[in-house]
Protein backbone atom coordinates (compact mmCIF):
# COMPACT_ATOMS: atom_id res chain seq x y z
CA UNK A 1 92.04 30.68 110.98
CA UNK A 2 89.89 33.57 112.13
CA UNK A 3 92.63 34.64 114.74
CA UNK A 4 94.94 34.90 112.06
CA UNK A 5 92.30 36.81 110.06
CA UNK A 6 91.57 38.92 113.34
CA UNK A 7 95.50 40.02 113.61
CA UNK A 8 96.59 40.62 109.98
CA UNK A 9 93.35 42.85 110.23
CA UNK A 10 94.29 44.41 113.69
CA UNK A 11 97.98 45.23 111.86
CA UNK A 12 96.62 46.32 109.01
CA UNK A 13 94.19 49.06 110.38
CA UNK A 14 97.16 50.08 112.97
CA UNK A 15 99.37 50.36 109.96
CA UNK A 16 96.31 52.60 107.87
CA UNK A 17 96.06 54.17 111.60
CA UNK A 18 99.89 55.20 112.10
CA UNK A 19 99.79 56.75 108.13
CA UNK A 20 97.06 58.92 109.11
CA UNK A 21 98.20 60.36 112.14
CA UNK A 22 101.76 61.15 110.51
CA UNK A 23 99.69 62.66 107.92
CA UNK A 24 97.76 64.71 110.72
CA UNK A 25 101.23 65.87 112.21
CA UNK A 26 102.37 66.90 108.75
CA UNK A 27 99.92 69.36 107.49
CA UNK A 28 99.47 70.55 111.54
CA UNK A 29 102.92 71.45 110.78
CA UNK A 30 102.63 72.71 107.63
CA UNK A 31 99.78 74.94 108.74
CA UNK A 32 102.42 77.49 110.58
CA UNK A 33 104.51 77.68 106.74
CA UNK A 34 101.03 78.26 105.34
CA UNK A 35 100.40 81.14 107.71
CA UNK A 36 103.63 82.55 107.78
CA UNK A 37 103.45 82.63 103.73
CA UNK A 38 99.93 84.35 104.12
CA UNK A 39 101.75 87.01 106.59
CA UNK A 40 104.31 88.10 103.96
CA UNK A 41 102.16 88.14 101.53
CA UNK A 42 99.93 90.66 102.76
CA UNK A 43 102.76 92.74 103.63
CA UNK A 44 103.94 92.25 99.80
CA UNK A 45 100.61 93.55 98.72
CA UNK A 46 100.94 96.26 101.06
CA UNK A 47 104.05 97.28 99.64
CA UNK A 48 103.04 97.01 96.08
CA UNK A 49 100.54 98.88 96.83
CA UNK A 50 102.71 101.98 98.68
CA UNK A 51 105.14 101.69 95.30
CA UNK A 52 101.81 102.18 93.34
CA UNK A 53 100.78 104.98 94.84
CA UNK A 54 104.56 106.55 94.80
CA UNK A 55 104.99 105.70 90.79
CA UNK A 56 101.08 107.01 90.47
CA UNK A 57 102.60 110.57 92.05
CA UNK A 58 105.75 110.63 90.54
CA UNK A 59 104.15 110.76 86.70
CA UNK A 60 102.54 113.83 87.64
CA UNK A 61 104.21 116.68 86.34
CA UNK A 62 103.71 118.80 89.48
CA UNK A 63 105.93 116.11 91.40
CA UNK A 64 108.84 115.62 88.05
CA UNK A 65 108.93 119.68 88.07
CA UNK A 66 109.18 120.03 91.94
CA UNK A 67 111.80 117.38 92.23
CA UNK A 68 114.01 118.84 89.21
CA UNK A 69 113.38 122.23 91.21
CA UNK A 70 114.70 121.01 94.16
CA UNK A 71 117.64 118.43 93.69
CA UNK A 72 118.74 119.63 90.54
CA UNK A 73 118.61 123.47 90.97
CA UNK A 74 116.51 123.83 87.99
CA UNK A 75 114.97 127.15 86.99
CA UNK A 76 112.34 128.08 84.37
CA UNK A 77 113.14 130.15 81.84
CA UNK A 78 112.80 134.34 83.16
CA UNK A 79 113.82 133.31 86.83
CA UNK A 80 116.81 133.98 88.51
CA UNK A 81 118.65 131.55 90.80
CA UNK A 82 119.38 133.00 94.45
CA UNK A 83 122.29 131.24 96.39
CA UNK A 84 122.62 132.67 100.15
CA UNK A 85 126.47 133.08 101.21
CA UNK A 86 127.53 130.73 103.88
CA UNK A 87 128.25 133.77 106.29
CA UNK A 88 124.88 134.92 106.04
CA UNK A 89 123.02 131.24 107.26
CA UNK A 90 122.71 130.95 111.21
CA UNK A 91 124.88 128.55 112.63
CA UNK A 92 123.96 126.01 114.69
CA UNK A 93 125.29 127.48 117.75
CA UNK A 94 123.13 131.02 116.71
CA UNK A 95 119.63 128.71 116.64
CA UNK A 96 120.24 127.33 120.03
CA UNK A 97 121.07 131.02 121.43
CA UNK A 98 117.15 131.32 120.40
CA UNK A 99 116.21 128.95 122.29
CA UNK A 100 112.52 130.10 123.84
CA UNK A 101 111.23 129.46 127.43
CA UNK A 102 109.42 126.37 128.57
CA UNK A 103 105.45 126.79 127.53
CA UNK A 104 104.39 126.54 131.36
CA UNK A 105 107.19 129.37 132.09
CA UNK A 106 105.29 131.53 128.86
CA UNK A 107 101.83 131.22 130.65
CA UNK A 108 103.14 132.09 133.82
CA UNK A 109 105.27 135.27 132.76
CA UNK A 110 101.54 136.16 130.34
CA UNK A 111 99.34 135.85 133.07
CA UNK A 112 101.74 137.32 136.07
């Protein structure tokens, strides 16, 4: 009687035994989701955070009035709008004919 006692004891705590290491194994595994959730979370906040600080700037009326300025060609009332002829912007091939000396080459030619 007490071996049977002994062995439906034995199988129970190796049954309570096997549940608690699966359990282990689970939330080991679950611990990379966990981090991995925390990781794009903080980048979220980050983000939010950016967008904040852009929709912050953007109510000012400096920004709204440089932007309309800018993209939209728009001109307060008394100013003139200036547009430059195509023929009179340097090309890309006039820019490179600029192009200056090395700075080493500079220093040499200033001090020699």
């Amino acid at each position: 009687m007490k071996k049977a006692a002994y062995i439906i004891a034995v199988v129970g705590l190796l049954l309570v035994i096997n549940g608690l290491i699966g359990s282990i194994f689970d939330l080991w595994s679950k611990q990379d989701v966990v981090k991995e959730a925390q990781r794009k979370l903080e980048q979220e906040k980050a983000k939010n955070a950016k967008l904040k600080a852009e929709y912050t700037l953007a109510q000012k009326q400096d920004f709204v009035e440089k932007e309309a300025r800018n993209k939209l060609f728009w001109v307060k009332e008394g100013e003139q709008n200036v547009l430059i002829p195509e023929d009179l912007l340097p090309k890309d091939n006039e820019i490179k004919a600029i192009k200056q000396d090395p700075y080493w080459k500079q220093w040499v030619n200033l001090f020699l």
